[in-house]
PDB file of N, CA and C in Angstrom:
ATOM      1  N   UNK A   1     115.698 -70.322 -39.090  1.00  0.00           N
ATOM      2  CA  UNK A   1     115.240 -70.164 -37.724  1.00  0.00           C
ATOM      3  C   UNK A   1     113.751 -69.810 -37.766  1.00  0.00           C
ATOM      4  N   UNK A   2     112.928 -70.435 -36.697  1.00  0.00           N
ATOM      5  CA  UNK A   2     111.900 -70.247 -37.079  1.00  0.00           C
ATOM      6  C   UNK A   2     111.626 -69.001 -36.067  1.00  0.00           C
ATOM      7  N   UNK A   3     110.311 -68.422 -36.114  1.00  0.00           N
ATOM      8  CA  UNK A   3     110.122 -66.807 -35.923  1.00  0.00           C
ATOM      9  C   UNK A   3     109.443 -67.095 -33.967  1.00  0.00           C
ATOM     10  N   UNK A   4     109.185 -68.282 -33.722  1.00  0.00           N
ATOM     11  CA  UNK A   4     109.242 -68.768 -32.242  1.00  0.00           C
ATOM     12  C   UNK A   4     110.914 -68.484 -32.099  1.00  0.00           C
ATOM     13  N   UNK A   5     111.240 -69.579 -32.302  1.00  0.00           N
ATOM     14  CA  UNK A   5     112.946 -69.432 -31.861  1.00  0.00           C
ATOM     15  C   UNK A   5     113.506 -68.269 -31.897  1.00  0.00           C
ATOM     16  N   UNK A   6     113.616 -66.939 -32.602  1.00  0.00           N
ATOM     17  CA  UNK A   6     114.267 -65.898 -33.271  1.00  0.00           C
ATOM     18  C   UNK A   6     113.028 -65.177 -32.208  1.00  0.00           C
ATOM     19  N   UNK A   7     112.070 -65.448 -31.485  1.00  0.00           N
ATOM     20  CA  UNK A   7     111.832 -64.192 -30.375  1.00  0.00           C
ATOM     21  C   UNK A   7     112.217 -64.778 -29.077  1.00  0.00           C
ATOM     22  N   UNK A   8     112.766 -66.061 -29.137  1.00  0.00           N
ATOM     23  CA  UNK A   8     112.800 -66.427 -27.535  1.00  0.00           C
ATOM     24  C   UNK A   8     114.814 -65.840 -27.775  1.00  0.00           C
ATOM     25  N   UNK A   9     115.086 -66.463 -28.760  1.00  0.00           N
ATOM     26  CA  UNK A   9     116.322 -65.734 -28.997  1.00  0.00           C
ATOM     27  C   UNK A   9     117.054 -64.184 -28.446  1.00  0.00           C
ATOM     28  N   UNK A  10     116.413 -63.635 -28.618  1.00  0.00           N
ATOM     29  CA  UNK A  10     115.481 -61.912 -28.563  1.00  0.00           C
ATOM     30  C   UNK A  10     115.893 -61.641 -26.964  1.00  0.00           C
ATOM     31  N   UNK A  11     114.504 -62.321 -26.622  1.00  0.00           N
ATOM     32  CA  UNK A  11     114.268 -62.860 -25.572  1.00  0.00           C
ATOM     33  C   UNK A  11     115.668 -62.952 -24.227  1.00  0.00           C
ATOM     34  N   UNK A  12     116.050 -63.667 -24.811  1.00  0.00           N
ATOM     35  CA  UNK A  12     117.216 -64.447 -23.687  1.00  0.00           C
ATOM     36  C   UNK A  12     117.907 -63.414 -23.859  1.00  0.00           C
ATOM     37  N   UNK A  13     118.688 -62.875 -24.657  1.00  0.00           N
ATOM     38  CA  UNK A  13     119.557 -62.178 -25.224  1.00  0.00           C
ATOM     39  C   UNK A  13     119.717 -60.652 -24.436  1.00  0.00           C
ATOM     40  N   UNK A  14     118.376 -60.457 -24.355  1.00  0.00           N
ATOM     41  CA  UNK A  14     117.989 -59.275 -23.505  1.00  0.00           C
ATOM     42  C   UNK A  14     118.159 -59.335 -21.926  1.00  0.00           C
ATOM     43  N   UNK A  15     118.043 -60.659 -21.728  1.00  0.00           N
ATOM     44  CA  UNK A  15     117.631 -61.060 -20.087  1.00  0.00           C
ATOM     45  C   UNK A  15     118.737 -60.868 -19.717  1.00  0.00           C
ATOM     46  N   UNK A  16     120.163 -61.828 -20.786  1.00  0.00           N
ATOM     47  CA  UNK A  16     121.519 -62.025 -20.205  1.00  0.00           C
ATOM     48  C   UNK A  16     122.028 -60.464 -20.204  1.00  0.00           C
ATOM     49  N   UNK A  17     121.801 -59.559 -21.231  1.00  0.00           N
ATOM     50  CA  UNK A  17     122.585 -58.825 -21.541  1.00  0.00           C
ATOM     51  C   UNK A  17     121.989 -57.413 -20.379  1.00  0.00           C
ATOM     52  N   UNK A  18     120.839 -57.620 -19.956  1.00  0.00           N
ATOM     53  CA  UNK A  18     120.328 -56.514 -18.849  1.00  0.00           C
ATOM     54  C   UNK A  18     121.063 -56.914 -17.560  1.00  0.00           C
ATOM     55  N   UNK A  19     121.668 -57.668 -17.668  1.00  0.00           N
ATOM     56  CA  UNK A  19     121.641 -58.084 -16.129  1.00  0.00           C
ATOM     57  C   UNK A  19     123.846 -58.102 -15.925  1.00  0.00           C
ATOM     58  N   UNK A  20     124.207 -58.270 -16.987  1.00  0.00           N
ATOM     59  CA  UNK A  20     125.726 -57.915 -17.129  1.00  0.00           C
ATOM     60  C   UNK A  20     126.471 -57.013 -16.099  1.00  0.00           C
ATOM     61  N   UNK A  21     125.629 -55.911 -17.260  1.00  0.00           N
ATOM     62  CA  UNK A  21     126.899 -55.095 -16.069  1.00  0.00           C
ATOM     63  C   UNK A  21     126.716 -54.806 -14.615  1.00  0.00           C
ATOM     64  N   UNK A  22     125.778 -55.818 -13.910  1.00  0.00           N
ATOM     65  CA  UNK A  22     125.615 -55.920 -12.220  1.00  0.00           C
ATOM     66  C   UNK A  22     126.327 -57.009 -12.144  1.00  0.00           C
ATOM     67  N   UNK A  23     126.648 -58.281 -12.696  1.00  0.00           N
ATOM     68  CA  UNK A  23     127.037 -59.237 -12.232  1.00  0.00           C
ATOM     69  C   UNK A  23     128.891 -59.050 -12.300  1.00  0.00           C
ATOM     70  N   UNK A  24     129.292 -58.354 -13.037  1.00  0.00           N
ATOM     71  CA  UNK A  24     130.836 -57.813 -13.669  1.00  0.00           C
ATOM     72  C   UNK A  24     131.371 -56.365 -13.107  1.00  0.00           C
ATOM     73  N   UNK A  25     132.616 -56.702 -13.033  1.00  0.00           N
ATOM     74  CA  UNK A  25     133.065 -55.349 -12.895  1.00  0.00           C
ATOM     75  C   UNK A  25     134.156 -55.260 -13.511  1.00  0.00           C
ATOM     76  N   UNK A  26     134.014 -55.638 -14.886  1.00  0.00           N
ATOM     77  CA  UNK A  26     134.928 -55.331 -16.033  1.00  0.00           C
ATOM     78  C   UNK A  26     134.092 -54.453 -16.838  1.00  0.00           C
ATOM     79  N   UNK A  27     135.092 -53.638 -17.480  1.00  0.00           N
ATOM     80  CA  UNK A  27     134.923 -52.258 -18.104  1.00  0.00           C
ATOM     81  C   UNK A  27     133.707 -52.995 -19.416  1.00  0.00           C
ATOM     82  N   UNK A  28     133.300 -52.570 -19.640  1.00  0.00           N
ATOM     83  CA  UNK A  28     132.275 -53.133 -21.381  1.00  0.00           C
ATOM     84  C   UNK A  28     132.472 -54.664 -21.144  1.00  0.00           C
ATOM     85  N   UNK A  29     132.381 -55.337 -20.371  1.00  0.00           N
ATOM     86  CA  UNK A  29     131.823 -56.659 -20.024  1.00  0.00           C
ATOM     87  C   UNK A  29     133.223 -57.614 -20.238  1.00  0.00           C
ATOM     88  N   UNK A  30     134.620 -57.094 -21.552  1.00  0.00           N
ATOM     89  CA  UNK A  30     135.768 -57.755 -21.249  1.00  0.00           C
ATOM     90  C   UNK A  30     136.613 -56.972 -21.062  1.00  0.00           C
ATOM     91  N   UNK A  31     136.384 -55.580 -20.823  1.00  0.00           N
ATOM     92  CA  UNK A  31     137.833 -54.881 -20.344  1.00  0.00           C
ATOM     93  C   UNK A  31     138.549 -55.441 -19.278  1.00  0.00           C
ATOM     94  N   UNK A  32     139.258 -54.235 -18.754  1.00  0.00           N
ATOM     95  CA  UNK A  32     140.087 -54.518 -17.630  1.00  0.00           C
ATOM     96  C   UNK A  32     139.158 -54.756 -16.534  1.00  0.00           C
ATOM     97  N   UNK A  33     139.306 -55.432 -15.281  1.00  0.00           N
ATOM     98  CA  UNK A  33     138.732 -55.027 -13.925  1.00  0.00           C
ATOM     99  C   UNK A  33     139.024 -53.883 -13.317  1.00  0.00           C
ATOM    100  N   UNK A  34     137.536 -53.439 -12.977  1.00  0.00           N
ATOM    101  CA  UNK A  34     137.624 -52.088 -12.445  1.00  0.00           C
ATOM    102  C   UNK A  34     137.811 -51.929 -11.265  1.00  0.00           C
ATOM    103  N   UNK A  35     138.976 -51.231 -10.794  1.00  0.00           N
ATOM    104  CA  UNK A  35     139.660 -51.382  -9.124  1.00  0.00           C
ATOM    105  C   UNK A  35     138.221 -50.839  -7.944  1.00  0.00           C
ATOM    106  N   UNK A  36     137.919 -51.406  -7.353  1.00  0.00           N
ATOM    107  CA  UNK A  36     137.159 -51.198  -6.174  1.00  0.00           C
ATOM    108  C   UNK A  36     135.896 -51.190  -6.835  1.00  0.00           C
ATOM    109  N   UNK A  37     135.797 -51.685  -8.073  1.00  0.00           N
ATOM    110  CA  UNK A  37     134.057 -51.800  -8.495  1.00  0.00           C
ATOM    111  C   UNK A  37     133.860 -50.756  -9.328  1.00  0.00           C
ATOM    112  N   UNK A  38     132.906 -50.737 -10.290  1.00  0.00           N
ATOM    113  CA  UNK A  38     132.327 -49.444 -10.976  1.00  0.00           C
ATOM    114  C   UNK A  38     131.095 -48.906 -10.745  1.00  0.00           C
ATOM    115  N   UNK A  39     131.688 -47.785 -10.885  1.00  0.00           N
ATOM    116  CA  UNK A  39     130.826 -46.822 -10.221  1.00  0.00           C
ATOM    117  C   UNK A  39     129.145 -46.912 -11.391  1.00  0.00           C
ATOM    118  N   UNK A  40     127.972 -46.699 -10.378  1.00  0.00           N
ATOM    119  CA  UNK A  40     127.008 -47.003 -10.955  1.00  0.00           C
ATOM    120  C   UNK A  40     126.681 -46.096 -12.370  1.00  0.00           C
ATOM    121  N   UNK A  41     127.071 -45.515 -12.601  1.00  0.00           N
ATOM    122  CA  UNK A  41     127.067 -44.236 -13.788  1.00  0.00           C
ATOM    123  C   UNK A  41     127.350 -45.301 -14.694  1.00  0.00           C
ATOM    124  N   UNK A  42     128.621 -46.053 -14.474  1.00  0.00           N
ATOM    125  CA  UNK A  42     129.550 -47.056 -15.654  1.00  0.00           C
ATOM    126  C   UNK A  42     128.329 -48.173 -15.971  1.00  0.00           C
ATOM    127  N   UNK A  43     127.807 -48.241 -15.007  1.00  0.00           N
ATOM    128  CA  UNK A  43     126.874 -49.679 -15.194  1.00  0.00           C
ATOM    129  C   UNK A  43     125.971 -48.902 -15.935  1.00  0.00           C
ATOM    130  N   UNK A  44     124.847 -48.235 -15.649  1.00  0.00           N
ATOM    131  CA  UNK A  44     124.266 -47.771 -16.136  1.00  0.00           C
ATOM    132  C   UNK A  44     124.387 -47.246 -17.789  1.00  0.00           C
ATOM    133  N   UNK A  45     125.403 -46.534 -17.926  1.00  0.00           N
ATOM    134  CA  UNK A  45     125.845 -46.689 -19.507  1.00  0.00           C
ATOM    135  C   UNK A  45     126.095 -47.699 -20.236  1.00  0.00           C
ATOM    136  N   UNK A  46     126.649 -48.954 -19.400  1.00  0.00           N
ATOM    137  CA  UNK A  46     126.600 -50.187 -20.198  1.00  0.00           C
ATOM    138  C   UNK A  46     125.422 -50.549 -20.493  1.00  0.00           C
ATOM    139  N   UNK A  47     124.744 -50.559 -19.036  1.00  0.00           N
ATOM    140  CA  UNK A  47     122.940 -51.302 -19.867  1.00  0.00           C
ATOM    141  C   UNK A  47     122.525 -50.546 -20.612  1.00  0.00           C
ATOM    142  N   UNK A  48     122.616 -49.051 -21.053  1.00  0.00           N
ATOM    143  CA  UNK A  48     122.191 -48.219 -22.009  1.00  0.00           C
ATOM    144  C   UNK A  48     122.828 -48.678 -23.574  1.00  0.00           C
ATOM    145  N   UNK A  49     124.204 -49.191 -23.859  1.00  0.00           N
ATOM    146  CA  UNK A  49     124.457 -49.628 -24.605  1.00  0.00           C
ATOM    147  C   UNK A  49     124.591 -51.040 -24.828  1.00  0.00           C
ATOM    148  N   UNK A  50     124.194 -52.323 -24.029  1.00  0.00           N
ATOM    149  CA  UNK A  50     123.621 -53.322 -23.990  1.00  0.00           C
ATOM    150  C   UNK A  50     122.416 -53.029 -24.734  1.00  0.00           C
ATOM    151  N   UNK A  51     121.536 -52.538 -24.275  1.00  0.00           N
ATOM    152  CA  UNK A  51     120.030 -51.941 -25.101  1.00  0.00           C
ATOM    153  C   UNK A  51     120.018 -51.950 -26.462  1.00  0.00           C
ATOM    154  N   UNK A  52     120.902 -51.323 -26.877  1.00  0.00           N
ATOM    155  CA  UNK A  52     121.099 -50.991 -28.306  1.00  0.00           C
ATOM    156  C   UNK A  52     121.575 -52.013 -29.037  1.00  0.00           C
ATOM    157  N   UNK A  53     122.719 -52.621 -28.144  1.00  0.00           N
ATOM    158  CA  UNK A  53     123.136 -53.962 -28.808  1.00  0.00           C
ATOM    159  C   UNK A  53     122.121 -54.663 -29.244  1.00  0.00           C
ATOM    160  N   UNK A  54     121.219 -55.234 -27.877  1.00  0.00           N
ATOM    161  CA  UNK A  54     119.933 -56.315 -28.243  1.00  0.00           C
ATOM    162  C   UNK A  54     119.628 -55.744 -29.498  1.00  0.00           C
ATOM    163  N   UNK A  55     118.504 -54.428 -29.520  1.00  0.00           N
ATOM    164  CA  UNK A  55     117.903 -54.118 -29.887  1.00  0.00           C
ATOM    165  C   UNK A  55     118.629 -53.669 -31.651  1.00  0.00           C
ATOM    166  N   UNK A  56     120.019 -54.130 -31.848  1.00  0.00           N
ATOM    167  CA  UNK A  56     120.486 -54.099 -33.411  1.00  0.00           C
ATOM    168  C   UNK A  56     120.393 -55.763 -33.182  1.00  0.00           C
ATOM    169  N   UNK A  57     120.270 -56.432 -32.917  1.00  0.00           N
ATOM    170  CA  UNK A  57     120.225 -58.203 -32.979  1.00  0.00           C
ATOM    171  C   UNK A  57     119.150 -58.549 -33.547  1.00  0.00           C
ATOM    172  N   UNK A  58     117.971 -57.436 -32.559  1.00  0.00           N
ATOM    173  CA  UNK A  58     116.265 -58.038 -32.863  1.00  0.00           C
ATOM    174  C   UNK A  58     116.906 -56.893 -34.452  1.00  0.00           C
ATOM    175  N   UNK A  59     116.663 -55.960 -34.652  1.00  0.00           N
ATOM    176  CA  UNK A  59     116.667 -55.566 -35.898  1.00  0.00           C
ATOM    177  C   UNK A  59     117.219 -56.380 -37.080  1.00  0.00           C
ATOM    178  N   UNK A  60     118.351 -57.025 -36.721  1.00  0.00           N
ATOM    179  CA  UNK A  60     118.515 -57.970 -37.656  1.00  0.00           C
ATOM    180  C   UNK A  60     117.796 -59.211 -38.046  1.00  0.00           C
ATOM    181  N   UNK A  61     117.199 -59.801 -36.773  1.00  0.00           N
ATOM    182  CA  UNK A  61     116.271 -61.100 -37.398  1.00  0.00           C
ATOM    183  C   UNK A  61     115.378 -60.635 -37.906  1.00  0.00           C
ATOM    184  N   UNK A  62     114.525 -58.830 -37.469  1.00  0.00           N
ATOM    185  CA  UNK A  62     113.418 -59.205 -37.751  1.00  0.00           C
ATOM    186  C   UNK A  62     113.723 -58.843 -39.615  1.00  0.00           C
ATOM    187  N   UNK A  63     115.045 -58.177 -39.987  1.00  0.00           N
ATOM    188  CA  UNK A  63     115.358 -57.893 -41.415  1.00  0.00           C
ATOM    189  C   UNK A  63     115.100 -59.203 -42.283  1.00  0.00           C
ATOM    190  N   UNK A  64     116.111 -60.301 -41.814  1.00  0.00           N
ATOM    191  CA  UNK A  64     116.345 -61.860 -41.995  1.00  0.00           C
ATOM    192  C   UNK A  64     114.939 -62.096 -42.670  1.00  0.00           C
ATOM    193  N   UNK A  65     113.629 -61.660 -41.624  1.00  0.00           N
ATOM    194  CA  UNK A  65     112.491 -62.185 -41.649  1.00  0.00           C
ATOM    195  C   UNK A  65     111.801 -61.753 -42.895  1.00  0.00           C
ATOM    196  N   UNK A  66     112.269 -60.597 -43.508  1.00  0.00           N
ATOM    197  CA  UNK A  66     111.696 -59.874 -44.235  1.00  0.00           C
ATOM    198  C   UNK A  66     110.548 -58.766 -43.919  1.00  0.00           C
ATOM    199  N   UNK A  67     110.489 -58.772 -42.347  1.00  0.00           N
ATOM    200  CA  UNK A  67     109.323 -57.978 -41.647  1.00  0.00           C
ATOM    201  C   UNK A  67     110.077 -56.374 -41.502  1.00  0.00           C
ATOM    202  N   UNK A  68     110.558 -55.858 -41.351  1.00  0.00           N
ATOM    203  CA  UNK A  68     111.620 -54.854 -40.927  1.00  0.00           C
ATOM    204  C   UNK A  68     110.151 -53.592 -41.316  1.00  0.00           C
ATOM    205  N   UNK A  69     110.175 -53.181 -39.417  1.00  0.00           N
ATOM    206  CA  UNK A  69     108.688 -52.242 -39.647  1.00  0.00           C
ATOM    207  C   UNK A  69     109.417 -50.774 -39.353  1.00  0.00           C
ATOM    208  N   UNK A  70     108.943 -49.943 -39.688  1.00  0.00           N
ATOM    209  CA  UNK A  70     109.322 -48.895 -38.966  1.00  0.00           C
ATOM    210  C   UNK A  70     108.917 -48.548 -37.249  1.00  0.00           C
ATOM    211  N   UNK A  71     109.586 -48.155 -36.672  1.00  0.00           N
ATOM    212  CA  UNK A  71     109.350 -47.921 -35.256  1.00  0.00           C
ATOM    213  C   UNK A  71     109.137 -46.568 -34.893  1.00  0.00           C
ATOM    214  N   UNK A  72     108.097 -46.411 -33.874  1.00  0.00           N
ATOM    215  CA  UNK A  72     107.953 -45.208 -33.164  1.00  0.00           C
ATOM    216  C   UNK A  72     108.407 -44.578 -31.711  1.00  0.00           C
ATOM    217  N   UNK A  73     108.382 -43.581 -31.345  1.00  0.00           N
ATOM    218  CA  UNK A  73     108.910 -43.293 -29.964  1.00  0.00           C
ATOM    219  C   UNK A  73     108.224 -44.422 -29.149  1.00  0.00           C
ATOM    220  N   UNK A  74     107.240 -44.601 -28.731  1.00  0.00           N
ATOM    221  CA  UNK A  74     106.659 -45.363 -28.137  1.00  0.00           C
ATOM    222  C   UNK A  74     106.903 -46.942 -28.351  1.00  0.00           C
ATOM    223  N   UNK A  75     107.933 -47.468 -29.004  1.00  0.00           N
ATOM    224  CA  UNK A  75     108.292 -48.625 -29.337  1.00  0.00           C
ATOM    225  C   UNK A  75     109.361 -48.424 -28.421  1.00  0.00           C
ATOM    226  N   UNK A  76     110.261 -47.395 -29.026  1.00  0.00           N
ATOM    227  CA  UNK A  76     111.601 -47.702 -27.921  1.00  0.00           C
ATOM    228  C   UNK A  76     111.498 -47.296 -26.580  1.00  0.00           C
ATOM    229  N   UNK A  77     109.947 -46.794 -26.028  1.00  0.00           N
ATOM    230  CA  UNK A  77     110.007 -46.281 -25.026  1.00  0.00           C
ATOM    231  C   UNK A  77     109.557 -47.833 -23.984  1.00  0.00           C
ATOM    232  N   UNK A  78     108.742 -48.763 -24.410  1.00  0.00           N
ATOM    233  CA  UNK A  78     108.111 -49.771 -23.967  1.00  0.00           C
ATOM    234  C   UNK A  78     109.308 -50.547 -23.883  1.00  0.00           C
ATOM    235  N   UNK A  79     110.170 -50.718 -24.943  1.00  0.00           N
ATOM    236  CA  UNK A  79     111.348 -52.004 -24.918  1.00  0.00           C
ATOM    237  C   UNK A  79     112.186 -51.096 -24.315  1.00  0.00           C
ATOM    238  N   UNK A  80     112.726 -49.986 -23.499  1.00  0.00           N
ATOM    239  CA  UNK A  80     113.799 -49.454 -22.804  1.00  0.00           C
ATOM    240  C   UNK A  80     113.027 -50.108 -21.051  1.00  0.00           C
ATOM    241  N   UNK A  81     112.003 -49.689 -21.224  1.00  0.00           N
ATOM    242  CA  UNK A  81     110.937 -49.942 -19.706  1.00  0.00           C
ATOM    243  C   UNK A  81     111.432 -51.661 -19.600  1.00  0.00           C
ATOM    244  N   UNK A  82     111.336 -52.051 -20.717  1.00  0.00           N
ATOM    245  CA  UNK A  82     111.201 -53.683 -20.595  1.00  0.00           C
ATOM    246  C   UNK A  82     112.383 -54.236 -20.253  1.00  0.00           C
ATOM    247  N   UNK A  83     113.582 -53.465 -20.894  1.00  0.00           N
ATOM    248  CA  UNK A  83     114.543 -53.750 -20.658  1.00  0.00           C
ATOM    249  C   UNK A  83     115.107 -53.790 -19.519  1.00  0.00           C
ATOM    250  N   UNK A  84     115.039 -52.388 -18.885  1.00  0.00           N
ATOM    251  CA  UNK A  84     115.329 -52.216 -17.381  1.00  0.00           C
ATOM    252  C   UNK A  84     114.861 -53.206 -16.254  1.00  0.00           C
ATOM    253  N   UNK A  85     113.270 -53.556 -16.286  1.00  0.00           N
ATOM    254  CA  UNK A  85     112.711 -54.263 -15.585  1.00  0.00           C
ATOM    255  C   UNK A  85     113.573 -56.212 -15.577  1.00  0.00           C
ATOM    256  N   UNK A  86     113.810 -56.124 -16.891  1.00  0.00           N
ATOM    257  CA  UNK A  86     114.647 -57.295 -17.019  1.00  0.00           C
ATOM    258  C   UNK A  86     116.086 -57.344 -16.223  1.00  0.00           C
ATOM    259  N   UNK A  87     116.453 -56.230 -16.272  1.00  0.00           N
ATOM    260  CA  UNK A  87     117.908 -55.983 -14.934  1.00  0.00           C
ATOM    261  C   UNK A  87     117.812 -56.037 -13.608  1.00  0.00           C
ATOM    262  N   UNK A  88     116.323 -55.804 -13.329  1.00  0.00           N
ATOM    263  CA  UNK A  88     115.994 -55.701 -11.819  1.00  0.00           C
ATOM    264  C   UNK A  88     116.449 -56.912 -11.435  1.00  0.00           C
ATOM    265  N   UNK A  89     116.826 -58.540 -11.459  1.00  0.00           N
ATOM    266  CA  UNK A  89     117.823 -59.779 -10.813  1.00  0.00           C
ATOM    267  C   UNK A  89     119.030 -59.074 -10.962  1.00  0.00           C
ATOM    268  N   UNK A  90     119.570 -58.498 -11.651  1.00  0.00           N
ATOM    269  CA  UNK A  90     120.964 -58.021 -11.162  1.00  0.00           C
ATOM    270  C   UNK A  90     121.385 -56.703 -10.216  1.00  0.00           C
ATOM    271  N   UNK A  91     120.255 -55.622 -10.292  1.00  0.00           N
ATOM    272  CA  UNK A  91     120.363 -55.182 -10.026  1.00  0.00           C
ATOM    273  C   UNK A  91     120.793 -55.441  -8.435  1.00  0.00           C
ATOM    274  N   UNK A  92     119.755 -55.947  -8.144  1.00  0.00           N
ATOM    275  CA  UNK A  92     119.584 -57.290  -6.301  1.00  0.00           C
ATOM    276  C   UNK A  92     120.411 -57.147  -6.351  1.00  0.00           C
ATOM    277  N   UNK A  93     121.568 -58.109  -6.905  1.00  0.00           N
ATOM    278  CA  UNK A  93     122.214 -58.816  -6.634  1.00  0.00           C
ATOM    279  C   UNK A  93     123.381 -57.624  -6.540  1.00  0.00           C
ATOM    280  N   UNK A  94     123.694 -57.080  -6.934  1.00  0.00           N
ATOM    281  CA  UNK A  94     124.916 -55.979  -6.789  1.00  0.00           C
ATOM    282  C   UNK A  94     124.556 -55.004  -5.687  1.00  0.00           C
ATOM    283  N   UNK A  95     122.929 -54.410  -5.584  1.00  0.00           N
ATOM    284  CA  UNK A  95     123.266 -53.522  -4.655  1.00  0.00           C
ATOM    285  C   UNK A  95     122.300 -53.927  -3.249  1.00  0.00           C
ATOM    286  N   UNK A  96     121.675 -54.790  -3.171  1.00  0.00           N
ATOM    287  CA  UNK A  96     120.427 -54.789  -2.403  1.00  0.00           C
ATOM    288  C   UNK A  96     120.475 -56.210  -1.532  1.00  0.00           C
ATOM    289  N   UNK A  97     121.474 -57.308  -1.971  1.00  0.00           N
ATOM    290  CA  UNK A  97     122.240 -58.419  -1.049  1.00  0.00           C
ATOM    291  C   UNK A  97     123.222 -57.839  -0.414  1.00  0.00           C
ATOM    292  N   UNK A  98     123.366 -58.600   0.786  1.00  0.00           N
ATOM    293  CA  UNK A  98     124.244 -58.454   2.024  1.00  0.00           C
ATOM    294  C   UNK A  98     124.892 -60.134   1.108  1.00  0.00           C
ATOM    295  N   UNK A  99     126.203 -59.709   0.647  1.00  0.00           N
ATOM    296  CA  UNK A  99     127.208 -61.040   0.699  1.00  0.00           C
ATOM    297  C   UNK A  99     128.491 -61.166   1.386  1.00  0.00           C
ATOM    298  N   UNK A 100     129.031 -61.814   2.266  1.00  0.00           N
ATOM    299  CA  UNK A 100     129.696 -61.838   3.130  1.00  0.00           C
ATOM    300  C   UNK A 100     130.012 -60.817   4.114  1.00  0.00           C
ATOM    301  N   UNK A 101     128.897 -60.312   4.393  1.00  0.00           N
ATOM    302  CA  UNK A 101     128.638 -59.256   5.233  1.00  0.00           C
ATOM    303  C   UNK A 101     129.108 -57.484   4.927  1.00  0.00           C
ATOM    304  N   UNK A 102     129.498 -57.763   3.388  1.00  0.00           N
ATOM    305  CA  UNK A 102     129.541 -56.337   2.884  1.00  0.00           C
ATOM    306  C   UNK A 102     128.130 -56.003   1.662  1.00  0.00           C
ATOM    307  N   UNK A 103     127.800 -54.881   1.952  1.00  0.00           N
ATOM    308  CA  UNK A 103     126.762 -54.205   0.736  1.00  0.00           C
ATOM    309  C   UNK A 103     127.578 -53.962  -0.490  1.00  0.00           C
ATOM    310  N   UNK A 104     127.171 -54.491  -1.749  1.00  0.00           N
ATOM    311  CA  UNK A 104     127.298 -53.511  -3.160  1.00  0.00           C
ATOM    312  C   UNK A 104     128.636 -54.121  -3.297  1.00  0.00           C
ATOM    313  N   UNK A 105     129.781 -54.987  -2.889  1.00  0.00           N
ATOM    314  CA  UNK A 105     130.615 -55.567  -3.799  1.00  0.00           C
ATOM    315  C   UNK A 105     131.033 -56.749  -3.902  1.00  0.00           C
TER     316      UNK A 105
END
């Protein structure tokens, strides 16, 4: 894989996976369905551990690559910011659309 592909990879990976637990209301993305929706706490811990997911994926290519740098607070503080901002389309979409004339489900 070349090191274009393996960041758009990255990339996507992050986009789909920020934006999950707004579009679902299954428990960790295949649990059960959660009766009357989950509560935003649940979402929120998923994208917190979505995060981590990506962010062991990118750790692995960039190992693959042979680059594997050490990281600082300020690394995970920029890619948590980045991350979130990447959820803001789902976020919309779960709490901030009017769909069939109900808010938030």
């Amino acid at each position: 894989m070349t090191q274009t592909a393996a960041i758009w990879l990255v990339i996507v990976a992050a986009l789909v996976a920020a934006n999950l637990p707004f579009v679902n209301d299954r428990w960790l993305i295949v649990g059960k369905q959660a009766p009357g929706g989950k509560p935003f706490l649940a979402r929120a811990l998923e994208l917190l551990l979505l995060y981590f997911a990506v962010g062991a994926l990118a750790r692995l290519i960039e190992q693959r690559a042979g680059q594997a740098a050490p990281q600082g607070w300020e690394f995970y503080a920029v890619t948590a910011a980045l991350f979130i901002t990447l959820a803001f389309p789902g976020f919309v979409y779960r709490y901030l659309m009017r769909r069939g004339g109900r808010r938030g489900h």
